[in-house]
N, C-alpha and C. Protein backbone atom coordinates (compact mmCIF):
# COMPACT_ATOMS: atom_id res chain seq x y z
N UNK A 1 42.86 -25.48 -31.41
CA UNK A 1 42.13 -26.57 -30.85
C UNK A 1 41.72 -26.20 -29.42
N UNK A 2 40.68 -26.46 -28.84
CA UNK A 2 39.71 -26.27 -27.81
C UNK A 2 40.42 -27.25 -26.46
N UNK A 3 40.90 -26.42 -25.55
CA UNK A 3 40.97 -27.36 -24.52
C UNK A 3 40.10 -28.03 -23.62
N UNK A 4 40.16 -29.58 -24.29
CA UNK A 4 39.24 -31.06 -23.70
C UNK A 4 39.51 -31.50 -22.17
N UNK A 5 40.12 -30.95 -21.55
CA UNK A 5 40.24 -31.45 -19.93
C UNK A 5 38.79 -30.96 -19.25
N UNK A 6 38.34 -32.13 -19.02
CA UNK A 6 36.93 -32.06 -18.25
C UNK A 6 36.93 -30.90 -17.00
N UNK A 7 37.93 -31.39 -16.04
CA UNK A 7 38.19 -30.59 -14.82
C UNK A 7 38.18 -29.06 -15.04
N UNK A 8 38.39 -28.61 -16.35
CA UNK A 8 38.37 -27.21 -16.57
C UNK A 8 37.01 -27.28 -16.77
N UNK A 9 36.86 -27.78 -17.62
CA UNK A 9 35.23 -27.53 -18.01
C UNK A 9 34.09 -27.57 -16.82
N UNK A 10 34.28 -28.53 -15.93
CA UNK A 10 33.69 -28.55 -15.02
C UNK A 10 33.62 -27.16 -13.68
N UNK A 11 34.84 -27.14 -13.93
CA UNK A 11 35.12 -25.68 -13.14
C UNK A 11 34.38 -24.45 -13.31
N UNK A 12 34.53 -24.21 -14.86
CA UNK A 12 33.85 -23.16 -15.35
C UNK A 12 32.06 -23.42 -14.98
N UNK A 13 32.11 -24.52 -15.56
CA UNK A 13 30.32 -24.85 -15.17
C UNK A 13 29.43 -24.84 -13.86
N UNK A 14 30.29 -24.76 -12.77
CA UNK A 14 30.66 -24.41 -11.38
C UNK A 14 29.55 -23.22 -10.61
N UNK A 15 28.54 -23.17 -10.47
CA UNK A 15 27.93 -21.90 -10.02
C UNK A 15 28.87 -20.82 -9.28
N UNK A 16 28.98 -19.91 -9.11
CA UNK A 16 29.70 -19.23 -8.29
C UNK A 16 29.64 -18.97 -6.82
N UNK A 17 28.40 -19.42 -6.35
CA UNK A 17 27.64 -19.45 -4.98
C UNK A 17 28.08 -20.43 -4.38
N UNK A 18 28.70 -21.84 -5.30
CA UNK A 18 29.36 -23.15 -4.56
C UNK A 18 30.93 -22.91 -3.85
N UNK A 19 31.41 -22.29 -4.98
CA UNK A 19 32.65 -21.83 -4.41
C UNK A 19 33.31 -21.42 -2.97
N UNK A 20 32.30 -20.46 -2.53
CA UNK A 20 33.15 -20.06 -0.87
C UNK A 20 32.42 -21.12 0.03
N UNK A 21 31.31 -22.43 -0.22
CA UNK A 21 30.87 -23.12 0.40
C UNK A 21 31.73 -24.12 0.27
N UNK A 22 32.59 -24.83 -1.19
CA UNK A 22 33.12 -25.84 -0.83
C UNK A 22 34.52 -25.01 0.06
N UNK A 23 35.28 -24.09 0.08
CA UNK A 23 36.52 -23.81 0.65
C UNK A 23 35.44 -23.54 2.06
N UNK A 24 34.79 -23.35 2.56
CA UNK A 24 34.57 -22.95 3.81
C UNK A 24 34.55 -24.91 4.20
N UNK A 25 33.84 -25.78 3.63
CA UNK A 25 33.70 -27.20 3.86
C UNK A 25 35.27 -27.60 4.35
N UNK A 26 36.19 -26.97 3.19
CA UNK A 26 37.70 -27.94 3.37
C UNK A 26 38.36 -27.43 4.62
N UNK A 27 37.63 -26.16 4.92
CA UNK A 27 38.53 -25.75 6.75
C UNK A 27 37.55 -25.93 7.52
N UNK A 28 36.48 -26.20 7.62
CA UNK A 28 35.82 -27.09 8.59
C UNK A 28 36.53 -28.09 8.74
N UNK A 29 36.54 -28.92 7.74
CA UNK A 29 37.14 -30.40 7.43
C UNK A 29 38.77 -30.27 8.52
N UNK A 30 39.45 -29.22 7.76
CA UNK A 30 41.10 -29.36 8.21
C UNK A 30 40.91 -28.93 9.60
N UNK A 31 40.15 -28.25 10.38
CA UNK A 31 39.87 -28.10 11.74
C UNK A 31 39.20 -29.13 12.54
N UNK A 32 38.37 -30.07 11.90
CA UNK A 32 37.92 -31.14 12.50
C UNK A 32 39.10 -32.61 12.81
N UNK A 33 39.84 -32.34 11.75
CA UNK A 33 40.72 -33.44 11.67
C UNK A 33 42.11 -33.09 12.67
N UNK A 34 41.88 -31.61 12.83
CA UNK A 34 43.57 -30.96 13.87
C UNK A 34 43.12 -30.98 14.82
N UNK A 35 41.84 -31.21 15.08
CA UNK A 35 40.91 -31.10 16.58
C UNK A 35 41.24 -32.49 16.75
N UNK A 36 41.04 -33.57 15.82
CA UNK A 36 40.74 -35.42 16.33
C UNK A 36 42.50 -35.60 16.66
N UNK A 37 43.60 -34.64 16.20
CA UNK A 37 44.79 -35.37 16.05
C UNK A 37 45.27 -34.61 17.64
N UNK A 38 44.74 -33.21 17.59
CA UNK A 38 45.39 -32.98 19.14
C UNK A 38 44.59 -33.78 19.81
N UNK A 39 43.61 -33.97 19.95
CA UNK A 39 42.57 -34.78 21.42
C UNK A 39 43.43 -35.99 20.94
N UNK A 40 43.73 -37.18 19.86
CA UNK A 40 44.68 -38.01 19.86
C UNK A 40 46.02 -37.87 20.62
N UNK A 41 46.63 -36.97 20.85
CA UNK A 41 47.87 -37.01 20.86
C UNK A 41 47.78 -36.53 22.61
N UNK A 42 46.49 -36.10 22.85
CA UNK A 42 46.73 -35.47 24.34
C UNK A 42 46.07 -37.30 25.31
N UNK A 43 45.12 -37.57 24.65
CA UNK A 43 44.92 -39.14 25.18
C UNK A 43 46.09 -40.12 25.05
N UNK A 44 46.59 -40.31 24.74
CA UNK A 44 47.51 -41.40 24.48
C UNK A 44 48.71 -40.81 24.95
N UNK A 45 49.23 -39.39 25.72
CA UNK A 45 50.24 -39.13 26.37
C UNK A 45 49.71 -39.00 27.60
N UNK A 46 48.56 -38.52 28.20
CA UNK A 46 48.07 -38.59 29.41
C UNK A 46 47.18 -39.64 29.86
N UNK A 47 47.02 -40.57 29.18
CA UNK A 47 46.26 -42.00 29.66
C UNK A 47 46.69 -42.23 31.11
N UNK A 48 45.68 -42.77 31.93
CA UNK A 48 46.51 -43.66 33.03
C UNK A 48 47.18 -44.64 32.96
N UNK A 49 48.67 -44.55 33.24
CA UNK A 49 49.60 -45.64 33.56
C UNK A 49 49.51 -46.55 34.58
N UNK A 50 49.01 -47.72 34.83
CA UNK A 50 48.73 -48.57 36.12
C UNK A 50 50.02 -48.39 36.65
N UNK A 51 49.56 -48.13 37.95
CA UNK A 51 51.03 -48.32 39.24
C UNK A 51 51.21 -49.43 39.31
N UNK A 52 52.75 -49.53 39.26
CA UNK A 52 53.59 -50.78 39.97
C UNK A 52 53.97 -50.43 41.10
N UNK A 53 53.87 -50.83 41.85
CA UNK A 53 54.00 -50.63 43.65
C UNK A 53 54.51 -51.75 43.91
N UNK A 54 55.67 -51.61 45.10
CA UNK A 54 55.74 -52.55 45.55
C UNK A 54 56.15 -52.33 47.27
N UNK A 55 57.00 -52.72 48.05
CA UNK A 55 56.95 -52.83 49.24
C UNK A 55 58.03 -51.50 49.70
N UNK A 56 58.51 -51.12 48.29
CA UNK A 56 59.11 -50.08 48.36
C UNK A 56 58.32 -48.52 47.85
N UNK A 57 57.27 -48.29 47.64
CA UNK A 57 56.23 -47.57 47.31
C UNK A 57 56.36 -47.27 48.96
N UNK A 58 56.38 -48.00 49.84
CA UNK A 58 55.93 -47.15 51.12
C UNK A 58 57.35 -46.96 51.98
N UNK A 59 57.55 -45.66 51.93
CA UNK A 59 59.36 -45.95 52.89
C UNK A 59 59.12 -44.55 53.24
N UNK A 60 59.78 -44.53 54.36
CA UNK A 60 59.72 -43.36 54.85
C UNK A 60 58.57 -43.49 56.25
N UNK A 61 58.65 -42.08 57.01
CA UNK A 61 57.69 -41.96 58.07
C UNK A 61 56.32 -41.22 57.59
N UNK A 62 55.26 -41.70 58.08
CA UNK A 62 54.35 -40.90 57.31
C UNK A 62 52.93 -40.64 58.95
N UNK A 63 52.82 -39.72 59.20
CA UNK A 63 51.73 -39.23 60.21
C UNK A 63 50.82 -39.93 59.74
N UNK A 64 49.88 -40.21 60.71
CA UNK A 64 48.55 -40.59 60.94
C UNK A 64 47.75 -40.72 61.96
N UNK A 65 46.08 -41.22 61.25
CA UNK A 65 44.96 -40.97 62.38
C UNK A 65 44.29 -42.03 61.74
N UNK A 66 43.81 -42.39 63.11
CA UNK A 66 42.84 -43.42 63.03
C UNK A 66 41.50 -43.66 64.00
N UNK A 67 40.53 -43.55 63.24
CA UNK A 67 39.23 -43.87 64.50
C UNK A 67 38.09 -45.10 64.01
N UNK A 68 37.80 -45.31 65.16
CA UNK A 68 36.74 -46.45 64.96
C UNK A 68 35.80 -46.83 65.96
N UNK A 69 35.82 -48.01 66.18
CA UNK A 69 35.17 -48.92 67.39
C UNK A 69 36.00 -50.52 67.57
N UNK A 70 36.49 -50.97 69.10
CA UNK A 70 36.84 -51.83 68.69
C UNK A 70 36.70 -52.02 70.53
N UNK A 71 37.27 -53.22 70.50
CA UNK A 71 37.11 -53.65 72.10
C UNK A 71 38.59 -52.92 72.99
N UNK A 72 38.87 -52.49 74.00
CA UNK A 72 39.64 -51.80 74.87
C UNK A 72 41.14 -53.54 75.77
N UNK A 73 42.32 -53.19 75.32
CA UNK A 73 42.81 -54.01 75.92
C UNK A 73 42.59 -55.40 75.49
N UNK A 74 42.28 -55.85 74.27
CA UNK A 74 42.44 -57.14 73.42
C UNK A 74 41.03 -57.36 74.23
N UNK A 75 40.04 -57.37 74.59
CA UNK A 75 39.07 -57.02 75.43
C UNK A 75 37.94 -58.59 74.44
N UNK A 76 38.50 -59.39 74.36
CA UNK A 76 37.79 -60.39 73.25
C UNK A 76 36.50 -60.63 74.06
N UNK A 77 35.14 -60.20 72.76
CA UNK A 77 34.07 -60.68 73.24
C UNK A 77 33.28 -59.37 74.11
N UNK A 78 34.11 -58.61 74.58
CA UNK A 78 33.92 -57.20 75.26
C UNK A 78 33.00 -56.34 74.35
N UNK A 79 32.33 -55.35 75.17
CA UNK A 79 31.41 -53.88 74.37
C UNK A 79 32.56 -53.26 73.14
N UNK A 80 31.88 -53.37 72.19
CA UNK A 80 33.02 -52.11 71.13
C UNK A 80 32.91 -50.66 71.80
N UNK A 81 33.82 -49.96 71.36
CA UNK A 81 33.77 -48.60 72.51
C UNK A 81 34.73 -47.78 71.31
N UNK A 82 33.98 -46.59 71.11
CA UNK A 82 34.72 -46.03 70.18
C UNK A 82 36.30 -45.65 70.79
N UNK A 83 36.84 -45.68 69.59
CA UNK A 83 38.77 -44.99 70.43
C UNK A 83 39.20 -44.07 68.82
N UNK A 84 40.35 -43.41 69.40
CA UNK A 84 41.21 -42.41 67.89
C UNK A 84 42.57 -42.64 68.74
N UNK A 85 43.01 -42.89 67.35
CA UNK A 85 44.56 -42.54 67.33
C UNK A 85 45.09 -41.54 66.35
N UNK A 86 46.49 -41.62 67.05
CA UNK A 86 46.95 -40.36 65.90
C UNK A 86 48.99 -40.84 66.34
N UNK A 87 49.59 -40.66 65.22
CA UNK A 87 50.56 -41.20 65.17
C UNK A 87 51.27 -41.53 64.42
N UNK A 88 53.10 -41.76 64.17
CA UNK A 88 53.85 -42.07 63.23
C UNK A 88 54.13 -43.26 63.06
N UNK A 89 53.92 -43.77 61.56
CA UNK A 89 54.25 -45.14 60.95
C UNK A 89 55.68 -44.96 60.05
N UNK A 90 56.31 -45.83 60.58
CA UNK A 90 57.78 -46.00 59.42
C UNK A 90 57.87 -46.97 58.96
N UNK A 91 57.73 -47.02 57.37
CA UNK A 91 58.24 -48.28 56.87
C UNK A 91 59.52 -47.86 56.23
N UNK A 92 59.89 -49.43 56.09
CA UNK A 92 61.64 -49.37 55.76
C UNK A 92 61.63 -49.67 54.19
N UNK A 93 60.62 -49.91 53.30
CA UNK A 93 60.92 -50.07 51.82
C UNK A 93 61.08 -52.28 51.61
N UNK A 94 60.91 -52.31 52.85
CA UNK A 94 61.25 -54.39 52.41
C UNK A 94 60.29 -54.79 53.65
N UNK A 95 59.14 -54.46 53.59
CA UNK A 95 58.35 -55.13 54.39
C UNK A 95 58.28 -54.93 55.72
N UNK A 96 58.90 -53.95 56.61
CA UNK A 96 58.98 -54.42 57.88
C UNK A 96 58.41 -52.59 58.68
N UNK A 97 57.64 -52.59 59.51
CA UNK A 97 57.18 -50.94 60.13
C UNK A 97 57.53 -51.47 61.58
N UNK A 98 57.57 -50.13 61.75
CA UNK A 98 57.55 -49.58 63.58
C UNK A 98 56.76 -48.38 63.53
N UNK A 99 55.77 -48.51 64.90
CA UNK A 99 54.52 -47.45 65.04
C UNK A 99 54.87 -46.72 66.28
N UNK A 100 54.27 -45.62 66.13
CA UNK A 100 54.49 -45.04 68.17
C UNK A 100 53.12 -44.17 67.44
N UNK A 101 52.25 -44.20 68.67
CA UNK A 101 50.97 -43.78 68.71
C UNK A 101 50.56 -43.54 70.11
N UNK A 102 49.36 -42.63 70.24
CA UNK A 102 48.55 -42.07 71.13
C UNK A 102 47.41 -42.16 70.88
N UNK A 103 46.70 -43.75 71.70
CA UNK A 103 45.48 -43.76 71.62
C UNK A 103 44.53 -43.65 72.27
N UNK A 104 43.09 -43.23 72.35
CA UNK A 104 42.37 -42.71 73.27
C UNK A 104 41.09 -43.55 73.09
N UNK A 105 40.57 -44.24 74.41
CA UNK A 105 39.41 -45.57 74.14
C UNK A 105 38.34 -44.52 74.99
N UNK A 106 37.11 -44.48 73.88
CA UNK A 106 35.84 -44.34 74.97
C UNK A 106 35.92 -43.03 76.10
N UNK A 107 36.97 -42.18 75.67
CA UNK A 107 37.45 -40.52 76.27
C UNK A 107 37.72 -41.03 77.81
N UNK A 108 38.43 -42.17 77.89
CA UNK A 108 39.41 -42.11 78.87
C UNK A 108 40.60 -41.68 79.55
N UNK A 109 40.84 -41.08 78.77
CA UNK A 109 42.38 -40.48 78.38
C UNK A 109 43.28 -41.27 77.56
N UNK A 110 44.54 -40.59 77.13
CA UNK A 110 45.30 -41.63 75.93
C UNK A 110 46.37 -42.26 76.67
N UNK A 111 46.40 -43.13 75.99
CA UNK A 111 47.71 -44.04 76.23
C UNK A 111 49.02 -43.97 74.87
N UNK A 112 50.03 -43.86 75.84
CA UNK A 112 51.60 -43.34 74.51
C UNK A 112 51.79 -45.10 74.26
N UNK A 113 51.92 -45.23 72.92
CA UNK A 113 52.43 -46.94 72.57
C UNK A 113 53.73 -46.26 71.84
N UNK A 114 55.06 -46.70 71.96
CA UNK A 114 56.44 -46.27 70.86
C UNK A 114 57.34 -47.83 70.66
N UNK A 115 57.05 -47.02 69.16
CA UNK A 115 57.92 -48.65 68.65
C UNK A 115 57.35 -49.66 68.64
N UNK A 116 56.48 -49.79 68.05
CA UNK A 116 55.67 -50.94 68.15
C UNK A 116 55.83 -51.79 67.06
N UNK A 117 56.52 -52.51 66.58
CA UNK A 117 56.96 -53.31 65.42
C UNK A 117 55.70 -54.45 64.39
N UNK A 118 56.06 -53.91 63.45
CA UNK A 118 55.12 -54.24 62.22
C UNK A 118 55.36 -55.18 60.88
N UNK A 119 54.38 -55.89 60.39
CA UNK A 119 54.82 -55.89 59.03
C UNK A 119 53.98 -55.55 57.93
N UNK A 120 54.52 -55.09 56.16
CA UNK A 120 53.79 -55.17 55.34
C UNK A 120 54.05 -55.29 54.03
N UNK A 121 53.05 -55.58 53.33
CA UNK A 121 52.99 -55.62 52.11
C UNK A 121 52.37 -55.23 51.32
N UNK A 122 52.70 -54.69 49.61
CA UNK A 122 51.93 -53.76 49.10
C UNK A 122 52.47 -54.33 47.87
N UNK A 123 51.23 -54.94 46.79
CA UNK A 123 51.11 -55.33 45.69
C UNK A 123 51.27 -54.98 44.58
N UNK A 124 51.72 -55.23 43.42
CA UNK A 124 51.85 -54.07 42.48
C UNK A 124 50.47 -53.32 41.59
N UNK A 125 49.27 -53.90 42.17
CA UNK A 125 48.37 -53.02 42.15
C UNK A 125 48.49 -52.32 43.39
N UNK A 126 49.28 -51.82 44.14
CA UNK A 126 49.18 -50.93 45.63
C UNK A 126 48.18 -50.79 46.59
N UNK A 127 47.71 -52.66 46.41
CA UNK A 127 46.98 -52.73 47.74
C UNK A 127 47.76 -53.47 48.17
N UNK A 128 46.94 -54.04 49.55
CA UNK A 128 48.34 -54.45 50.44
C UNK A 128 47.48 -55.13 51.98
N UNK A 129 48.37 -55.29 52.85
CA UNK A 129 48.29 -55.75 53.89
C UNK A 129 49.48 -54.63 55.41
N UNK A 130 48.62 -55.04 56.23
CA UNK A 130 49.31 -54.41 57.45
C UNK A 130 49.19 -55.20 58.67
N UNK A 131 50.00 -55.91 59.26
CA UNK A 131 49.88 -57.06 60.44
C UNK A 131 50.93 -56.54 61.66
N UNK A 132 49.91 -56.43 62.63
CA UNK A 132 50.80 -55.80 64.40
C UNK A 132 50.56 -57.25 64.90
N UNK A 133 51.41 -58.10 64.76
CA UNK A 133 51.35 -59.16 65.51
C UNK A 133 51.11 -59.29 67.45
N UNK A 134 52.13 -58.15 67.66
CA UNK A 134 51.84 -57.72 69.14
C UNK A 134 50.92 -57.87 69.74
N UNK A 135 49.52 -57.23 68.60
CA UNK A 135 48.16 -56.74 69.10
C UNK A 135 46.90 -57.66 68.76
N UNK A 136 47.61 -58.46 67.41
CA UNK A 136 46.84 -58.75 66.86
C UNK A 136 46.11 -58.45 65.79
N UNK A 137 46.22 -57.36 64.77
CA UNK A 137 45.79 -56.50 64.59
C UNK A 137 46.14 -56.66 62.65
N UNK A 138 45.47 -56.91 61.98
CA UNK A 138 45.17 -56.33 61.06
C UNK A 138 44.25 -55.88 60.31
N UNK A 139 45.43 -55.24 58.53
CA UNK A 139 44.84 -54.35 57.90
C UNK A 139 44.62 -54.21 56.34
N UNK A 140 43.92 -53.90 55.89
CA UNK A 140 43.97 -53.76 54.03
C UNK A 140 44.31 -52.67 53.89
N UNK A 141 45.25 -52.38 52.92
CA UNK A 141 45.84 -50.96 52.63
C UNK A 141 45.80 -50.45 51.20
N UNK A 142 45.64 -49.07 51.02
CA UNK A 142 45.57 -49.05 49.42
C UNK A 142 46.97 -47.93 49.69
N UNK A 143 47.51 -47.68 48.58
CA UNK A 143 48.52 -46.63 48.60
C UNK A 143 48.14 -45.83 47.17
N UNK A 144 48.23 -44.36 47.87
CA UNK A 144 47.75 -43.31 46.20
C UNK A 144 48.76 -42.41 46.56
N UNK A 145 48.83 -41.75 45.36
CA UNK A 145 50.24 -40.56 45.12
C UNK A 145 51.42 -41.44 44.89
N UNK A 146 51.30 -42.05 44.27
CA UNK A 146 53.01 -43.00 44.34
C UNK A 146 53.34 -43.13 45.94
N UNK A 147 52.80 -43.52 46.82
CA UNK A 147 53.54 -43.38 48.21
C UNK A 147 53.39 -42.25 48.78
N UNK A 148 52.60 -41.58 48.41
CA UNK A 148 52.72 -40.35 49.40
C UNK A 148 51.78 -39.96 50.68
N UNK A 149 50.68 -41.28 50.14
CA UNK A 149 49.55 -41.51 51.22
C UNK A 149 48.89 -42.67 51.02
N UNK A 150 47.88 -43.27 52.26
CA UNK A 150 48.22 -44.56 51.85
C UNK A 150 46.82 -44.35 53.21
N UNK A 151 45.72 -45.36 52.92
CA UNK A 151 44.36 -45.54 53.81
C UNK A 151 44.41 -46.78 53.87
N UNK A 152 43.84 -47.29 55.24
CA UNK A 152 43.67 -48.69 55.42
C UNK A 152 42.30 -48.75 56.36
N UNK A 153 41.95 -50.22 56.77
CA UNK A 153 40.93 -50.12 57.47
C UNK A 153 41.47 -51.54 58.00
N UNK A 154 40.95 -51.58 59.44
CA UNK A 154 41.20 -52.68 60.04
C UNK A 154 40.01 -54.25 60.11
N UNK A 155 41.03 -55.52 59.48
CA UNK A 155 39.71 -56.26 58.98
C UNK A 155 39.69 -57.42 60.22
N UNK A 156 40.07 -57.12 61.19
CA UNK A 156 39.56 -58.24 62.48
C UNK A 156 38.02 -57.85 62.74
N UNK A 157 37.43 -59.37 63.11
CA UNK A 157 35.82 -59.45 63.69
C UNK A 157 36.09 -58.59 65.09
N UNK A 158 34.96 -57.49 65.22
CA UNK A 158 34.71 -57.03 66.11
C UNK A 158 35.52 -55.48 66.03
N UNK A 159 36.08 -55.50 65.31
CA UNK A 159 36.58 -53.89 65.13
C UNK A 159 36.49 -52.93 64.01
N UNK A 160 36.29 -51.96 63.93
CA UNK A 160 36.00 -50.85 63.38
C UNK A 160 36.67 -49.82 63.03
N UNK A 161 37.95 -50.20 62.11
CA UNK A 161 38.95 -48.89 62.53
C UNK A 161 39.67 -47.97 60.49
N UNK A 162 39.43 -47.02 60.61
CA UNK A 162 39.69 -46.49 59.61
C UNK A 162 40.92 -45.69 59.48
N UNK A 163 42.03 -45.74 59.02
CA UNK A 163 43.51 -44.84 58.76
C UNK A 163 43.49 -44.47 57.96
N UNK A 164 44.12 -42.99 57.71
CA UNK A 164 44.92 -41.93 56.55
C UNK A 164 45.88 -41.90 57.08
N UNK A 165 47.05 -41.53 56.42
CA UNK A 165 48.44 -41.70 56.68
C UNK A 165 49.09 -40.66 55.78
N UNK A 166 49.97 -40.07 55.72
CA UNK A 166 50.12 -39.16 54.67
C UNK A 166 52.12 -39.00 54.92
N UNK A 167 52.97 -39.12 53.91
CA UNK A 167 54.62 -39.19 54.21
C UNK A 167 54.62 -37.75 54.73
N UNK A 168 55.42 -38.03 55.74
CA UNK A 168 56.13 -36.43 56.34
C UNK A 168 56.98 -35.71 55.66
């Protein structure tokens, strides 16, 4: 008796020219699909993780510089006059900084400020706030690197002032 399984029959009936086209199709195929599963597996382990930041994201002493335009000596209502600073910020991890800086108004020469007591806060999106009550003086802060640097800009009317900060 004649073996009736179609699949043979079909096989045989098969041109021979189809053959290395469908096996060349099935490793295209198995290379397209090991290509979608590594690019899967490399997205979904290296995605961005949103930072949680918080007031402890910033601890430690970290150098900085700052330049702008702003009035000389709380100078309210006064000419803006460009000035730079440059100088160490310490925060303590719970809200609270001390500054010592060397700032220079309008190439007058600099003036030494040490210890100048601060406060701040930093959101768990790692923006934030920076307030020198002393001076008057604040700031919006972003923090990048987990804490390892951290830019602000100063948002009082009449001043102009830009910081990088970077941990020592």
């Amino acid at each position: 008796m004649k073996n009736m399984n179609p699949l043979i029959h079909l096989k045989k009936a098969t041109p021979s020219f189809v053959g290395p086209f469908v096996q060349k199709r099935r490793t295209t195929v198995k290379r397209i699909f090991s290509l979608l599963f590594v690019l899967a597996v490399v997205v979904t382990t290296t995605s961005p993780v949103y930072a949680q930041c918080s007031n402890a994201t910033l601890t430690g002493s970290y150098g900085f510089k700052g330049d702008g335009f702003g009035t000389h000596n709380s100078n309210a209502g006064g000419p803006a006059v460009p000035f730079a600073s440059v100088g160490v910020v310490t925060f303590d991890g719970a809200g609270n900084a001390s500054f010592t800086l060397t700032q220079v108004f309008n190439s007058e020469g600099g003036g030494f400020l040490e210890a100048i007591p601060g406060t701040y806060t930093v959101n768990s999106d790692c923006t934030g706030t920076v307030t020198i009550e002393d001076f008057g003086l604040h700031f919006n802060i972003v923090t990048v690197g987990g804490g390892k640097e951290f830019f602000a800009i100063q948002t009082d009317i009449g001043s102009t002032n830009i910081v990088d900060g970077k941990k020592q």
